[in-house]
C-alpha atoms as a PDB file:
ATOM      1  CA  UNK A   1    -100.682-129.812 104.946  1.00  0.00           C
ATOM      2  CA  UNK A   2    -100.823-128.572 101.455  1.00  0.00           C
ATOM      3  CA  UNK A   3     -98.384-125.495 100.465  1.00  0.00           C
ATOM      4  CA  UNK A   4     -99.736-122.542  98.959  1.00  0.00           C
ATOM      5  CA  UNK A   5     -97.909-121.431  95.821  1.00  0.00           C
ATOM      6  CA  UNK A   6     -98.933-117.113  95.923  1.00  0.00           C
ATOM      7  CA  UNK A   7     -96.836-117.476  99.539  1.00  0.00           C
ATOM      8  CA  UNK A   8     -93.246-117.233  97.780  1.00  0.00           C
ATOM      9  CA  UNK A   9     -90.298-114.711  98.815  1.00  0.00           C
ATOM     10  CA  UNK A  10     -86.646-114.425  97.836  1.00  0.00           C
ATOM     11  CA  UNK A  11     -83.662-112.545  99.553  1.00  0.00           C
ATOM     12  CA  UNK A  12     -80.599-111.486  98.171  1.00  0.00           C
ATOM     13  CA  UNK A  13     -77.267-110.360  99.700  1.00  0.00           C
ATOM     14  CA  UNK A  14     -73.779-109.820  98.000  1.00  0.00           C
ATOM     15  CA  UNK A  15     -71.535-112.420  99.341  1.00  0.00           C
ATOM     16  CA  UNK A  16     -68.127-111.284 100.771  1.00  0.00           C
ATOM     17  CA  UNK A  17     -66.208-114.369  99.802  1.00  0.00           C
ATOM     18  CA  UNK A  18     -67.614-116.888  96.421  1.00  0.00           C
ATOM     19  CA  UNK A  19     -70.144-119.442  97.903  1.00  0.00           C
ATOM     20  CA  UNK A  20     -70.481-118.604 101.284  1.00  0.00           C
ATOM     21  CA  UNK A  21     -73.877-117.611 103.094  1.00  0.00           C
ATOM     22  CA  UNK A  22     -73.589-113.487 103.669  1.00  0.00           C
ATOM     23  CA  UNK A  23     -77.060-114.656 105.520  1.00  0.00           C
ATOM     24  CA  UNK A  24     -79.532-112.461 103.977  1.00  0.00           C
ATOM     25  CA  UNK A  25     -82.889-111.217 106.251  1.00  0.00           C
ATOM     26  CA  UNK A  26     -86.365-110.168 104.833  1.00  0.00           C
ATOM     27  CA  UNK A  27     -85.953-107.052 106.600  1.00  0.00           C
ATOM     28  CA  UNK A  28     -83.001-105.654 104.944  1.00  0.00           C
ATOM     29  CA  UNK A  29     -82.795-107.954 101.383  1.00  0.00           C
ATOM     30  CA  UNK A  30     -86.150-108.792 100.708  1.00  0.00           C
ATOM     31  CA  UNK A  31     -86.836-108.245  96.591  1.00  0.00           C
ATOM     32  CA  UNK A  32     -89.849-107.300  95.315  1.00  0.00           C
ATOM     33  CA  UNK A  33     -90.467-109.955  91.941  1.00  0.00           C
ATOM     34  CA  UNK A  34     -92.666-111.360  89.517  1.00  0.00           C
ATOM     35  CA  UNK A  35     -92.948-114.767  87.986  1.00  0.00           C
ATOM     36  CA  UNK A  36     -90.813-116.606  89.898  1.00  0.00           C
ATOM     37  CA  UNK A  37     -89.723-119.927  89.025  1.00  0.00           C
ATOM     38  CA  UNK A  38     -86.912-122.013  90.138  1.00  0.00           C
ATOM     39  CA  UNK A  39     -85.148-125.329  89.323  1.00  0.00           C
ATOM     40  CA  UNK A  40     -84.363-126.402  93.234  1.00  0.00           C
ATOM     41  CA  UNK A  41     -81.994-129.268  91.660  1.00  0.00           C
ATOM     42  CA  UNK A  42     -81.199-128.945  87.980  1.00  0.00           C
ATOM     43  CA  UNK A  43     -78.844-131.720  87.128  1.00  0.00           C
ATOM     44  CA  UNK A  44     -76.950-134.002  83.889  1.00  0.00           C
ATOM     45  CA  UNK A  45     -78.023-136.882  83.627  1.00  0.00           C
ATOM     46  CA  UNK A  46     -75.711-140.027  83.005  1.00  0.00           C
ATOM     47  CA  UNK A  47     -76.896-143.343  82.508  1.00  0.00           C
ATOM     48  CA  UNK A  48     -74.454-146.391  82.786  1.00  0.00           C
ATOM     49  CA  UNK A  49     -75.702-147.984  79.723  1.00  0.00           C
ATOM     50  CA  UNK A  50     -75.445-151.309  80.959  1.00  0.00           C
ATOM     51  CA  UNK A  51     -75.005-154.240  78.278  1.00  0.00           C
ATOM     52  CA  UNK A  52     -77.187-156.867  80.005  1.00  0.00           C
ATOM     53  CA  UNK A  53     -79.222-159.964  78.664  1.00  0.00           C
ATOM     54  CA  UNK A  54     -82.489-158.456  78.874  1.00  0.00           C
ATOM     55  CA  UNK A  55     -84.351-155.305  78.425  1.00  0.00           C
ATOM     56  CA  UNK A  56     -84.958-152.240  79.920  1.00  0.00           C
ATOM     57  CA  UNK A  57     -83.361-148.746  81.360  1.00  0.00           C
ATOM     58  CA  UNK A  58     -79.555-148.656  82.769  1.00  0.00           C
ATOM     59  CA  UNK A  59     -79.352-147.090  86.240  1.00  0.00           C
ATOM     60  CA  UNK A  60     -78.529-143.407  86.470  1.00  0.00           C
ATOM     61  CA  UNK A  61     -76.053-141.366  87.731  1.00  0.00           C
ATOM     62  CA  UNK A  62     -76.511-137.424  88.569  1.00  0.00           C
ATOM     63  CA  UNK A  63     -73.685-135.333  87.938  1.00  0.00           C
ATOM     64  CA  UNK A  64     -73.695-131.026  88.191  1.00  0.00           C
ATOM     65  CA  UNK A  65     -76.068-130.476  90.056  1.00  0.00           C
ATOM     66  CA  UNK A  66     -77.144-126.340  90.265  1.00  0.00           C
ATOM     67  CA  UNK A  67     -79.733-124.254  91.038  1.00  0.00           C
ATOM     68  CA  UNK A  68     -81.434-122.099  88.587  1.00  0.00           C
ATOM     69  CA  UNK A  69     -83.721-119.058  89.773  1.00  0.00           C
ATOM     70  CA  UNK A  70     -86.242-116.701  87.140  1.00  0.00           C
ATOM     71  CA  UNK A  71     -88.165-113.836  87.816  1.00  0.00           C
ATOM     72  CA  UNK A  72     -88.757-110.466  86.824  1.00  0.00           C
ATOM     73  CA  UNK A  73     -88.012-107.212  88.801  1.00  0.00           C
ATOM     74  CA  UNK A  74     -90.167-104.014  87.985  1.00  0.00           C
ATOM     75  CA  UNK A  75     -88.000-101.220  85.875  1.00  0.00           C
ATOM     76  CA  UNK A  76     -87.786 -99.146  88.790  1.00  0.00           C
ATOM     77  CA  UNK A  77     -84.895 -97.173  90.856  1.00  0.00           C
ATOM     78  CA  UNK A  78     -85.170 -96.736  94.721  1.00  0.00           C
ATOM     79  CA  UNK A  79     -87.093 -93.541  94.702  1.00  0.00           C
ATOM     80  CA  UNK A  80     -84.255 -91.919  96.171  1.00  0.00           C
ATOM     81  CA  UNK A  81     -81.664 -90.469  94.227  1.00  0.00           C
ATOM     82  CA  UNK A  82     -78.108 -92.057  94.889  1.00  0.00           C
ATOM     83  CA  UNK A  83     -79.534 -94.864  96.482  1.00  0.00           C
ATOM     84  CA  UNK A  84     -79.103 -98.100  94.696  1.00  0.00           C
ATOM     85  CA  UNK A  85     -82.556-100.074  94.207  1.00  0.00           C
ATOM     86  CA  UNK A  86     -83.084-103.079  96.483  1.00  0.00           C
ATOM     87  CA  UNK A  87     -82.150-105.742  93.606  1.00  0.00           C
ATOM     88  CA  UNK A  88     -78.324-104.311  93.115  1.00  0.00           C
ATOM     89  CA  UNK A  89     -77.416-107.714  94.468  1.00  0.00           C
ATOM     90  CA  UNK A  90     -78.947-109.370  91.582  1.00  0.00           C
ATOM     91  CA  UNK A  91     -77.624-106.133  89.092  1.00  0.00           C
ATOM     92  CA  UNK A  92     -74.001-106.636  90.305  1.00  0.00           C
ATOM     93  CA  UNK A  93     -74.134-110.130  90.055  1.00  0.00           C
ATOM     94  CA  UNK A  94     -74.718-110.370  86.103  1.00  0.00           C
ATOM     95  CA  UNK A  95     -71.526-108.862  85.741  1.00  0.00           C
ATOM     96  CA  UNK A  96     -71.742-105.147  86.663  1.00  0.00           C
ATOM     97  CA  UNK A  97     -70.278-102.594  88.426  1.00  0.00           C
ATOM     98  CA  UNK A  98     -72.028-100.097  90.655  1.00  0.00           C
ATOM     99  CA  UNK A  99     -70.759 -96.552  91.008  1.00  0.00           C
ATOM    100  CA  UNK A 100     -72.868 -94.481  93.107  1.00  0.00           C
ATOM    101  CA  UNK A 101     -72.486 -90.573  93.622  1.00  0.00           C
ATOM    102  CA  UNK A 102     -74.367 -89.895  97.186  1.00  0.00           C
ATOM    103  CA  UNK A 103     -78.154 -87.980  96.634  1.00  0.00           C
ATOM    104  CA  UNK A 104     -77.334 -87.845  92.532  1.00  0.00           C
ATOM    105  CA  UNK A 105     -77.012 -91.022  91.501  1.00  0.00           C
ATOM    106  CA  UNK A 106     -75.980 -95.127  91.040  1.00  0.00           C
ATOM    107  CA  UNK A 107     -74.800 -96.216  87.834  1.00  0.00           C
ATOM    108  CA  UNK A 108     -74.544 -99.685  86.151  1.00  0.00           C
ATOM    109  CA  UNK A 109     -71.894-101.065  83.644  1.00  0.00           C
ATOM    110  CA  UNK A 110     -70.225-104.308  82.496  1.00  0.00           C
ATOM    111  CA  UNK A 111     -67.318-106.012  83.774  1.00  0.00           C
ATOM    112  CA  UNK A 112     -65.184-108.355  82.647  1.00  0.00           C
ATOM    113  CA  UNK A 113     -63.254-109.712  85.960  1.00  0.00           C
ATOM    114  CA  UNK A 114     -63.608-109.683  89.392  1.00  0.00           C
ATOM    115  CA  UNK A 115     -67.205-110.281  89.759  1.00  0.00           C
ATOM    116  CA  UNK A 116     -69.833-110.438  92.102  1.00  0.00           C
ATOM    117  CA  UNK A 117     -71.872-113.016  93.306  1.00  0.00           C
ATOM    118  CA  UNK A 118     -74.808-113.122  95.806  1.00  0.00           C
ATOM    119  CA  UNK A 119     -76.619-115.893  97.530  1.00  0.00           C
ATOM    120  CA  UNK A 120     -80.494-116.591  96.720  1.00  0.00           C
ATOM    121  CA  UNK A 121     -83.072-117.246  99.458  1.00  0.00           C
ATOM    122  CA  UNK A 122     -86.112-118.783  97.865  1.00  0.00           C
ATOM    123  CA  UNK A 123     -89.025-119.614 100.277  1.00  0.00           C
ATOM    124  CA  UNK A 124     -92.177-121.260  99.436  1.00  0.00           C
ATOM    125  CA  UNK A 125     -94.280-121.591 102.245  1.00  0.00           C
ATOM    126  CA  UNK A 126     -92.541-122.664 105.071  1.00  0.00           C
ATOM    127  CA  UNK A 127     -89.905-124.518 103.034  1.00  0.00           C
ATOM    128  CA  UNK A 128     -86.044-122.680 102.388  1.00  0.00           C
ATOM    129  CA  UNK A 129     -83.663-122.949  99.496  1.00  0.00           C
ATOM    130  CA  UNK A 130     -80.507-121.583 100.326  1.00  0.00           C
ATOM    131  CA  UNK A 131     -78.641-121.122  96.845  1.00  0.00           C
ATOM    132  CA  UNK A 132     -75.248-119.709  96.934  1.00  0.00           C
ATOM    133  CA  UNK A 133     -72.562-118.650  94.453  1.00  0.00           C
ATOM    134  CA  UNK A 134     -75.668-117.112  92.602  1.00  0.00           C
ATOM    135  CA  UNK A 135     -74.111-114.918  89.106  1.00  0.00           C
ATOM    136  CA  UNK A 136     -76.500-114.565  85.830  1.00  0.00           C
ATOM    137  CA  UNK A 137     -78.196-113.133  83.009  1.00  0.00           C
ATOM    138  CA  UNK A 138     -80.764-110.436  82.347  1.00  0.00           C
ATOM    139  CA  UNK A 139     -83.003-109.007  79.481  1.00  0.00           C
ATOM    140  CA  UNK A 140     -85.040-105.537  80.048  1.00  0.00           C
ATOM    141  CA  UNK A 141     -88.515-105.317  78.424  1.00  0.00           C
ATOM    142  CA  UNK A 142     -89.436-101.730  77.276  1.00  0.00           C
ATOM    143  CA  UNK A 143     -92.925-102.706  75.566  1.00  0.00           C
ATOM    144  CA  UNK A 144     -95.036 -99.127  75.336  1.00  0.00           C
ATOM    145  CA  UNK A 145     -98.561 -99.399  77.387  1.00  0.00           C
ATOM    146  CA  UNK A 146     -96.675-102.088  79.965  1.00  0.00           C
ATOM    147  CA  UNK A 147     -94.873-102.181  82.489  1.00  0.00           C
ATOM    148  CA  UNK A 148     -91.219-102.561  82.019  1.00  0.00           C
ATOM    149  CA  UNK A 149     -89.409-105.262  83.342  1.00  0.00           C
ATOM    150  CA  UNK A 150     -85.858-106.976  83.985  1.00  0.00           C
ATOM    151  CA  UNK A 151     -86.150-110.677  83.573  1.00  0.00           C
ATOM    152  CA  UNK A 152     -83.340-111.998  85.322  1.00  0.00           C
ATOM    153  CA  UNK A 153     -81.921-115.932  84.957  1.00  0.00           C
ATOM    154  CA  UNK A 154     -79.389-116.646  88.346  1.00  0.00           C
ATOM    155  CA  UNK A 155     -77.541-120.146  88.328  1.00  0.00           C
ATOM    156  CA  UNK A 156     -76.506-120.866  91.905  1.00  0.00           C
ATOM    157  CA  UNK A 157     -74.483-124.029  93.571  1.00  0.00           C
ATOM    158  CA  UNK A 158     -77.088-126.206  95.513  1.00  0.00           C
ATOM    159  CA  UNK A 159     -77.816-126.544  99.189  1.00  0.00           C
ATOM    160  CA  UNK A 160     -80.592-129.235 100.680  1.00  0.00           C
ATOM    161  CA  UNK A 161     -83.526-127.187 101.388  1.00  0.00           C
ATOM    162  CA  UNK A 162     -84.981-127.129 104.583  1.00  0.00           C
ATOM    163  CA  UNK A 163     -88.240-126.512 106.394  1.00  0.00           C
ATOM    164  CA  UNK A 164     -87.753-123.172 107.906  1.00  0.00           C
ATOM    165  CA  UNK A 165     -90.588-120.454 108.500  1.00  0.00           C
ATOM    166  CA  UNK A 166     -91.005-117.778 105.781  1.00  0.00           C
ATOM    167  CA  UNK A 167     -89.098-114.626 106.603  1.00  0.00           C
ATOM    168  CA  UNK A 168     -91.179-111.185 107.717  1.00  0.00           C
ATOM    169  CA  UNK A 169     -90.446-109.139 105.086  1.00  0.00           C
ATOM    170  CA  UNK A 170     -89.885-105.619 104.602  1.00  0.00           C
ATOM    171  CA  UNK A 171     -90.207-104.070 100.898  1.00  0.00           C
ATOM    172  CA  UNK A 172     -87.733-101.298 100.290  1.00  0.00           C
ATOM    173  CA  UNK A 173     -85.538 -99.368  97.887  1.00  0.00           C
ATOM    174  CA  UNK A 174     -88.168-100.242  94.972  1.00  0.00           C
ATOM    175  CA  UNK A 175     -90.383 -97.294  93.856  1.00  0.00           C
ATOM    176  CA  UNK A 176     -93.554 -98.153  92.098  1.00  0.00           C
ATOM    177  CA  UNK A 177     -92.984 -98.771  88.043  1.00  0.00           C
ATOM    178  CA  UNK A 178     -94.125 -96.039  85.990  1.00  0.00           C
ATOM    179  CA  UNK A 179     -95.909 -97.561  82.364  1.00  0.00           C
ATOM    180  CA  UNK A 180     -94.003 -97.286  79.068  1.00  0.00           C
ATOM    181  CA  UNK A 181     -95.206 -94.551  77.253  1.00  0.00           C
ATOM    182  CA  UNK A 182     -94.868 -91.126  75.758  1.00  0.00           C
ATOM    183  CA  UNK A 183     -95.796 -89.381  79.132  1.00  0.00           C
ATOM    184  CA  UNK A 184     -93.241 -91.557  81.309  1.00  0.00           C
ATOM    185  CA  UNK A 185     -90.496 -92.219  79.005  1.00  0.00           C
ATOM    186  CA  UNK A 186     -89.129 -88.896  78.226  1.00  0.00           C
ATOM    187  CA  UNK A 187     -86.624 -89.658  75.773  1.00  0.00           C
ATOM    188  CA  UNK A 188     -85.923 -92.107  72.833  1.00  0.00           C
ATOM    189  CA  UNK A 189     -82.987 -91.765  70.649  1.00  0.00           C
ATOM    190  CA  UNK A 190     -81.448 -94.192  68.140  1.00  0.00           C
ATOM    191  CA  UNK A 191     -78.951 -93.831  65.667  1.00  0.00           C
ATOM    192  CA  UNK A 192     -78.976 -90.101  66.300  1.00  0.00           C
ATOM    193  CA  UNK A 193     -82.952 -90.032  65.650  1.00  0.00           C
ATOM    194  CA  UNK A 194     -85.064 -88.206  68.094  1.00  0.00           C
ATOM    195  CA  UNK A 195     -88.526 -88.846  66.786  1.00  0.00           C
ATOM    196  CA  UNK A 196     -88.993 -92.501  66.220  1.00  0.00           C
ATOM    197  CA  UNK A 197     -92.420 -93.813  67.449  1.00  0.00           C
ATOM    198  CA  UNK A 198     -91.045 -96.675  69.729  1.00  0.00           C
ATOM    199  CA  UNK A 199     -93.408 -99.679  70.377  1.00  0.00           C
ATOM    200  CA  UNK A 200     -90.792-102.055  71.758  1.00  0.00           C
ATOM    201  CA  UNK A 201     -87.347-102.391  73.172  1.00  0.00           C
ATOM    202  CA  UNK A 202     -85.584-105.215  74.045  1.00  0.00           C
ATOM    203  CA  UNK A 203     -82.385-105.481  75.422  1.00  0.00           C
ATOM    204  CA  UNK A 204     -80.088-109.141  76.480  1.00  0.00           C
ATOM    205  CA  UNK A 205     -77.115-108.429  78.767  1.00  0.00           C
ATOM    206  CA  UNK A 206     -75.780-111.719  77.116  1.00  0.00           C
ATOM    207  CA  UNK A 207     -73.753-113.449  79.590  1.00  0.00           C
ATOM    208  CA  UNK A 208     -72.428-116.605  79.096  1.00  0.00           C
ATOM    209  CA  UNK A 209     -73.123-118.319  82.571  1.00  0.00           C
ATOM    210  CA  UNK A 210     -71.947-122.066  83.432  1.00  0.00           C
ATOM    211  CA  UNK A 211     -71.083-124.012  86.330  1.00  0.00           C
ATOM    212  CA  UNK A 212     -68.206-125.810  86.887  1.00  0.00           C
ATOM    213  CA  UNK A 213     -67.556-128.311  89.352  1.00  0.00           C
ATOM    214  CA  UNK A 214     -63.921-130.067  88.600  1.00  0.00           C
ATOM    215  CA  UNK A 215     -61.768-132.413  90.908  1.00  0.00           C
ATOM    216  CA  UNK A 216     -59.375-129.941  92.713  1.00  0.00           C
ATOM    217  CA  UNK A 217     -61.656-126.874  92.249  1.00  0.00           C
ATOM    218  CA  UNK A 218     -64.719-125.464  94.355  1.00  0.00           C
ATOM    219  CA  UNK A 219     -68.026-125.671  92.697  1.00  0.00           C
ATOM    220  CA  UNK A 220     -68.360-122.549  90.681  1.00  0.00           C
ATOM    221  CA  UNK A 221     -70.883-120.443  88.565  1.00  0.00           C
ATOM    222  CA  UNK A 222     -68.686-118.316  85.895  1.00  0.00           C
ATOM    223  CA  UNK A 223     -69.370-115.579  83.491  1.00  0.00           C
ATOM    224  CA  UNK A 224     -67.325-116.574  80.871  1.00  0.00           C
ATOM    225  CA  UNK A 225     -68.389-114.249  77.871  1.00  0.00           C
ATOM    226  CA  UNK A 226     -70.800-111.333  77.276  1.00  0.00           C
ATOM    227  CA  UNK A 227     -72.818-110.704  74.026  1.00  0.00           C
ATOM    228  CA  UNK A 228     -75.393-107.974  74.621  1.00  0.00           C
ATOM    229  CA  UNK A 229     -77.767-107.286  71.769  1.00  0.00           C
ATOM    230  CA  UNK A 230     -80.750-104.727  71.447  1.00  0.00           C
ATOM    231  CA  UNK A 231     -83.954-104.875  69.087  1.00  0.00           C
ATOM    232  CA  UNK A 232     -85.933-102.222  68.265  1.00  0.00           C
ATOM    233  CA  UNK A 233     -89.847-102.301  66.671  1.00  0.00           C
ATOM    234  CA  UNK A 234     -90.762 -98.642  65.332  1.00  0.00           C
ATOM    235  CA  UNK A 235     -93.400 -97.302  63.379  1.00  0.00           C
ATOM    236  CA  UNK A 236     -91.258 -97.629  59.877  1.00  0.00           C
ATOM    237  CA  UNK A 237     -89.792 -93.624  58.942  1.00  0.00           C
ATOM    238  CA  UNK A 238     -89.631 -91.797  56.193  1.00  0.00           C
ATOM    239  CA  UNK A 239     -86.245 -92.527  54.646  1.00  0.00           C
ATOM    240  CA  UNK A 240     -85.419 -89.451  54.735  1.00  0.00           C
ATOM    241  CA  UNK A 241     -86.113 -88.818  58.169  1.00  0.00           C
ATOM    242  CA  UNK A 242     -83.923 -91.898  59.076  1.00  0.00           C
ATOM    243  CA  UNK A 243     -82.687 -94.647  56.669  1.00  0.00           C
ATOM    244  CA  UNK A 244     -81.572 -97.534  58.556  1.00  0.00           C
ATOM    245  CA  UNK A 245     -81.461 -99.754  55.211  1.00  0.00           C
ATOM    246  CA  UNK A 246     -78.448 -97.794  53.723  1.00  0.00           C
ATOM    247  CA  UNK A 247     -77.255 -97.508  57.586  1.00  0.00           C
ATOM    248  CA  UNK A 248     -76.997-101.325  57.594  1.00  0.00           C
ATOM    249  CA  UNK A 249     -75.868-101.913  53.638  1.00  0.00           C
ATOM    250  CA  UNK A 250     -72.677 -99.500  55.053  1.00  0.00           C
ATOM    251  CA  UNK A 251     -72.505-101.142  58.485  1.00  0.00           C
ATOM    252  CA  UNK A 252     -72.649 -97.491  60.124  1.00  0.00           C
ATOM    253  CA  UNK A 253     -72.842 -98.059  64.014  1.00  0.00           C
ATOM    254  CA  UNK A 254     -75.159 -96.150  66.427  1.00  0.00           C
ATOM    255  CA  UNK A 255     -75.748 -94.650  69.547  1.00  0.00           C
ATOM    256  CA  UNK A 256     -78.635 -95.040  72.135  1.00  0.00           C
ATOM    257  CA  UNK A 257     -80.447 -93.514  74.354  1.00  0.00           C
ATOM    258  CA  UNK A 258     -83.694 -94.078  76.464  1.00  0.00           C
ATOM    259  CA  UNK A 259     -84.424 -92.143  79.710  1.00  0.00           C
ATOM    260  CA  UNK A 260     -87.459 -93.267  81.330  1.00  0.00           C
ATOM    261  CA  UNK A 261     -89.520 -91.716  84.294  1.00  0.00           C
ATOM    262  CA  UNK A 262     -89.283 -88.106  85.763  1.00  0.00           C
ATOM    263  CA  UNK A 263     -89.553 -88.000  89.069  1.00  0.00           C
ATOM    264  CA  UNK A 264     -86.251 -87.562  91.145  1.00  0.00           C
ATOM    265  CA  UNK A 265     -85.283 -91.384  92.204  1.00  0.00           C
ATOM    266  CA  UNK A 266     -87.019 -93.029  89.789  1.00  0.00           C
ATOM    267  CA  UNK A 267     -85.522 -91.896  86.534  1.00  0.00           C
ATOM    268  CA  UNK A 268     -83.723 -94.512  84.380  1.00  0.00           C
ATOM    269  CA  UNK A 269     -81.285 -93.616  81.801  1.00  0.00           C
ATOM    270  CA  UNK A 270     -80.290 -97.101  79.352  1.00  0.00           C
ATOM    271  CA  UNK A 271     -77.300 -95.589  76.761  1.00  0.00           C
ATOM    272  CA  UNK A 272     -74.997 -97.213  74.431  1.00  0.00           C
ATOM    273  CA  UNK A 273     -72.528 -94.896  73.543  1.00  0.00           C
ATOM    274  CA  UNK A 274     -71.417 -93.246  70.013  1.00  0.00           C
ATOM    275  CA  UNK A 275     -70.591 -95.877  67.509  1.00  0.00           C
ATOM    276  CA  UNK A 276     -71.999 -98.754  70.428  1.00  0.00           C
ATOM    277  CA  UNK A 277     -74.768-100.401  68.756  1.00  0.00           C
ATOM    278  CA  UNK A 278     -73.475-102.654  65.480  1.00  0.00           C
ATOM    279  CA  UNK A 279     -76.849-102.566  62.980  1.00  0.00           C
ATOM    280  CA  UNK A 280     -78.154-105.931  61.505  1.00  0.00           C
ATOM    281  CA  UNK A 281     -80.572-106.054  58.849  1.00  0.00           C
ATOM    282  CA  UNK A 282     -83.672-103.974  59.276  1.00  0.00           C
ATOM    283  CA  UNK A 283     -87.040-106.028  58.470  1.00  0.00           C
ATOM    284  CA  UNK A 284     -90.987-105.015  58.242  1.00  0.00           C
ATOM    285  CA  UNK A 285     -93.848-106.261  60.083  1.00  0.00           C
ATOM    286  CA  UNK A 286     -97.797-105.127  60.710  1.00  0.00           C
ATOM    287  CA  UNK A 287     -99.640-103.747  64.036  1.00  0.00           C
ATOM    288  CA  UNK A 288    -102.746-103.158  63.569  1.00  0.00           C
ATOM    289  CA  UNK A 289    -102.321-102.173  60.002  1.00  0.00           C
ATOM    290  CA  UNK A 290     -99.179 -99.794  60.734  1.00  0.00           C
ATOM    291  CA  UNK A 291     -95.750-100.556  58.943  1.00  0.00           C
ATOM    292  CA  UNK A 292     -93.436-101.302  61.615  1.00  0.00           C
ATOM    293  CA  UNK A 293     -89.591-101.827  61.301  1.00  0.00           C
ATOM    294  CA  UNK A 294     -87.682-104.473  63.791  1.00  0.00           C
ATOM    295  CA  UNK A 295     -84.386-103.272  64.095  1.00  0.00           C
ATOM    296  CA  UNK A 296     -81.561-105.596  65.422  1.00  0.00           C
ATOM    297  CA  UNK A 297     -78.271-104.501  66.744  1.00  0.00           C
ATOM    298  CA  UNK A 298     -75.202-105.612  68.261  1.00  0.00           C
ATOM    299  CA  UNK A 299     -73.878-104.023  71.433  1.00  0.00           C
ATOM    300  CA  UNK A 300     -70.229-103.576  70.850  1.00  0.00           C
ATOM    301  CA  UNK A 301     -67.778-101.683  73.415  1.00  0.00           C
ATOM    302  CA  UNK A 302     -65.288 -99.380  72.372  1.00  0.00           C
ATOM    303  CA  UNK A 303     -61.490-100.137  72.410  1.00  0.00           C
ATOM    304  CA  UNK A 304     -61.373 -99.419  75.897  1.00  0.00           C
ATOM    305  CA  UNK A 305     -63.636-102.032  76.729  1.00  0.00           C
ATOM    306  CA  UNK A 306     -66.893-102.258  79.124  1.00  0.00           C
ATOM    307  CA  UNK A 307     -68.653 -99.489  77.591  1.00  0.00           C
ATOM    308  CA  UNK A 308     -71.392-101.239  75.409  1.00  0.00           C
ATOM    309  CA  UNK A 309     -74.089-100.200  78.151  1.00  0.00           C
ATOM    310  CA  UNK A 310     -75.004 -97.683  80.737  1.00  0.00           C
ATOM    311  CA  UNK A 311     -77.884 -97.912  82.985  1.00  0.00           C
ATOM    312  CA  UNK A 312     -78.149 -94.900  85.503  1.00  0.00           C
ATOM    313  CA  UNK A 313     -80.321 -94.177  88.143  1.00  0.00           C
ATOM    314  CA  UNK A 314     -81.079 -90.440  89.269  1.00  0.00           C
END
């Protein structure tokens, strides 16, 4: 009987030791998602290259074989303040810690040992892929008049799939997104400036993610670097009200700051702190006849390390 491709559902649960099945249920670690892709059985591969006296292909081998899951998750917290939204799993698995402060507060921040990892159920109608050892990559997608969005990129060890029923999920811990704009997104602050129209934001975590699978040694997704970047599309300023040209001629670093939504639970706060955001070079484009100015950083932590970004929940 034909599968339908709208019935689609992933789970997601911390695991307590690397690779092994914490056995997530759709009525605790169902996610909420958009767009979701996956690559059940991504793979090299290696062809023998035969020399033989006639033509054609050589046999192949397949070598590395890995899971790779996409979506996007809804810029959203829990709706409850100090409760962590329902995709920490997938949060805390790119490399972050969580610090939560009970009825104030869960806050997000890089790592750089010790990390998480989660295993991935993906169902598609009536058929399971379990995918373990799950760690990745995000970007976040501030565009104004949308709705913001992580778009996450997991790399998990692979499993044979099965045909198990879908799970009965229950939707949790994810309020309903609130658009980009002036009325939701109380506060925009780069490089010290207050009052820069903002018409996009966009900013990459940057892990390095690859999977290892040696003689001797489990099969392994690692995190192996992390080089976060931000870009920024304004409505161009005066110079004198900001003048990121002569900013980036001196290489002066920044700070950020974007808090976005109001209501208790569903307030984001995205910082890089004092001196945390390198400048590149600043460039012009058009919308709809308006100067704009894309501005590129670099996310750079301080000397004491894991500081480049802050996202907080309240």
């Amino acid at each position: 009987m034909a599968k339908l491709y709208r019935k689609r559902t992933i789970l997601a649960k911390i695991e307590s030791t690397y690779g092994t099945d914490p056995t997530p249920t759709g009525a605790d670690d169902a996610i909420q998602v958009r767009n979701l892709e996956v690559s059940p059985a991504e793979s090299e591969i290696l062809s023998r290259d035969l020399v033989r006296p006639y033509l054609g292909n050589s046999p192949q081998l397949i070598a590395n074989t890995r899971v790779i899951v996409t979506f996007e998750v809804e810029y959203s917290g829990s709706g409850t303040a100090g409760t962590a939204p329902q995709y920490s799993p997938i949060l805390k698995s790119c490399g972050l810690s969580e610090t939560v402060v009970a009825a104030t507060s869960v806050t997000y921040a890089p790592i750089s040992e010790n990390f998480d990892s989660c295993t991935i159920y993906y169902s598609t109608d009536g058929v399971r892929h379990i995918v373990t050892g799950c760690r990745g990559t995000f970007t976040v997608s501030l565009n104004a008049n949308q709705i913001p969005v992580y778009n996450f990129t997991m790399t998990g060890q692979y499993n044979a799939p099965t045909d198990t029923s879908d799970p009965t999920v229950t939707f949790q811990n994810q309020a309903d997104p609130e658009i980009f704009n002036d009325t939701n997104t109380t506060s925009f602050t780069l490089f010290s400036a207050t009052t820069l129209p903002l018409q996009t934001a966009d900013i990459d975590l940057g892990n390095e993610v690859v999977y290892r699978e040696l003689v001797n040694s489990e099969k392994e997704v690692l995190i192996v670097d992390r080089n976060a970047t931000a870009n920024f599309v304004v409505e161009a300023p005066t110079l004198a009200t900001k003048d990121f040209f002569a900013l980036a001629v001196a290489g002066t670093s920044g700070n950020l700051s974007i808090v976005h939504g109001a209501t208790a639970g569903n307030i984001i706060t995205l910082t890089s702190p004092t001196n945390g955001l390198s400048l590149g070079n600043p460039t012009y484009s058009e919308d709809t006849g308006i100067v704009m100015l894309n501005i590129p950083t670099t996310m750079v932590p301080s000397t004491s390390g894991n500081d480049e970004i802050s996202i907080a929940y309240t």
